[in-house]
Protein backbone atom coordinates (compact mmCIF):
# COMPACT_ATOMS: atom_id res chain seq x y z
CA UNK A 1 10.75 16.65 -6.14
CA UNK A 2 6.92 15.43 -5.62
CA UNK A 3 5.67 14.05 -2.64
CA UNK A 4 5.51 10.56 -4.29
CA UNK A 5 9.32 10.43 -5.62
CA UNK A 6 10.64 11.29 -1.71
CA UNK A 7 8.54 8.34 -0.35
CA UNK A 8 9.30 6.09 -3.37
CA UNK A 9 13.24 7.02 -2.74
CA UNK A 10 12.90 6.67 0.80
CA UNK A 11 11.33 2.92 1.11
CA UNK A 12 13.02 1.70 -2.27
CA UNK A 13 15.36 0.08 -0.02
CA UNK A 14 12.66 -2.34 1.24
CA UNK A 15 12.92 -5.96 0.06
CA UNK A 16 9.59 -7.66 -1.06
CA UNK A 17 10.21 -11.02 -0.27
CA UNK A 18 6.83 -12.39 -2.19
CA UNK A 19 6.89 -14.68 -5.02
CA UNK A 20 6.13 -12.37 -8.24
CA UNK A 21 3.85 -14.99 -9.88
CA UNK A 22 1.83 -14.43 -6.26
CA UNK A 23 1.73 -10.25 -5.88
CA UNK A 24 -1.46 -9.07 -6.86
CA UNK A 25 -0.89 -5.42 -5.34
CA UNK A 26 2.52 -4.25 -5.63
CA UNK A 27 3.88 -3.64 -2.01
CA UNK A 28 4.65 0.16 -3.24
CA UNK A 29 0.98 0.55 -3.60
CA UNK A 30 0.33 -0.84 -0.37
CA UNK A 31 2.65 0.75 1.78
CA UNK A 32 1.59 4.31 0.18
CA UNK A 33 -2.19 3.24 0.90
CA UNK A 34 -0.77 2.59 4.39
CA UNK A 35 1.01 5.46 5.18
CA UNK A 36 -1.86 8.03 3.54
CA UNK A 37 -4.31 6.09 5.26
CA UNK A 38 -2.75 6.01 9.16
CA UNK A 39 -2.13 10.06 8.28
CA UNK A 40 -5.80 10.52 7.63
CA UNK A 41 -6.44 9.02 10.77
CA UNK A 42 -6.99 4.75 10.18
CA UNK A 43 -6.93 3.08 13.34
CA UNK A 44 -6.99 -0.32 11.91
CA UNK A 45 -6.66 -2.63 9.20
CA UNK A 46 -10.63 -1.95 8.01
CA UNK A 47 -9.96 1.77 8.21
CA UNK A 48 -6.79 1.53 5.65
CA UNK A 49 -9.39 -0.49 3.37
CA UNK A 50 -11.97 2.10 3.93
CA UNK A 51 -9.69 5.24 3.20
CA UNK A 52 -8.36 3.34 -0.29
CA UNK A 53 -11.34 2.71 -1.84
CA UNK A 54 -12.92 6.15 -0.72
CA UNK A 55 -9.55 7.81 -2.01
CA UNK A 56 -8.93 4.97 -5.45
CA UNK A 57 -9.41 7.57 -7.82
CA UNK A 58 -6.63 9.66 -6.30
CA UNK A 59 -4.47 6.43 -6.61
CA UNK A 60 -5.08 5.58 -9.82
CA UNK A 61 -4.25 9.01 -10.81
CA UNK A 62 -0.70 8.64 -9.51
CA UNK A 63 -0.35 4.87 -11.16
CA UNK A 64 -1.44 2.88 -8.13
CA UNK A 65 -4.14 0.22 -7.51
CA UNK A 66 -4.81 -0.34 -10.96
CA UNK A 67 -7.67 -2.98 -10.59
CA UNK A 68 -8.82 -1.81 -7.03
CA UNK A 69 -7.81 -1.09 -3.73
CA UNK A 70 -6.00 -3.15 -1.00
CA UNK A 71 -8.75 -5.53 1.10
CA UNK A 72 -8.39 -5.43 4.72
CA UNK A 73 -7.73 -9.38 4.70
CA UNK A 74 -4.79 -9.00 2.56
CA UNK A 75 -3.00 -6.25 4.47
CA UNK A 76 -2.08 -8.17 7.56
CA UNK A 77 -0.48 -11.16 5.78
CA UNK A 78 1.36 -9.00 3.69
CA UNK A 79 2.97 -7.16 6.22
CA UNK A 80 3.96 -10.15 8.37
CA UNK A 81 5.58 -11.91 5.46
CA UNK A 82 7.80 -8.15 4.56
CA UNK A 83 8.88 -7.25 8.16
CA UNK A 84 8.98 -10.60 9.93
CA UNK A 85 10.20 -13.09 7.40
């Protein structure tokens, strides 16, 4: 099993509580970025920006960020609105 189905099987359970006509990254995508990005060493929100756009070709390869990476703006908001709804 790849790397990619474990972590999709292990956060599937995680309810994205945004309005679909509003997602413009998929929280999947995000919370991957995330995760790769705090492993490689991010310290902040910035960093996980930095680390997705230096790394979107990787991303894309596996199906993610289609358009472009997560910005550093967006990141907060969507994690506030997941985990503390």
């Amino acid at each position: 099993m790849s790397i990619d189905a474990v972590f999709a099987q292990f956060f599937d359970n995680i309810h994205d509580p945004r309005q679909h006509a509003k997602i413009y990254y998929p929280f999947y995508d995000v919370l991957f970025l995330t995760v790769c990005a705090v492993i490689g060493g991010a310290e902040g929100w910035e960093d996980i920006e930095d680390f997705g756009e230096v790394h979107l070709p990787w991303f894309q390869s596996k199906g993610l960020f289609k358009v472009s990476a997560a910005k550093s703006a967006y990141l907060p908001s969507l994690y506030c609105t997941t985990f503390f709804a």
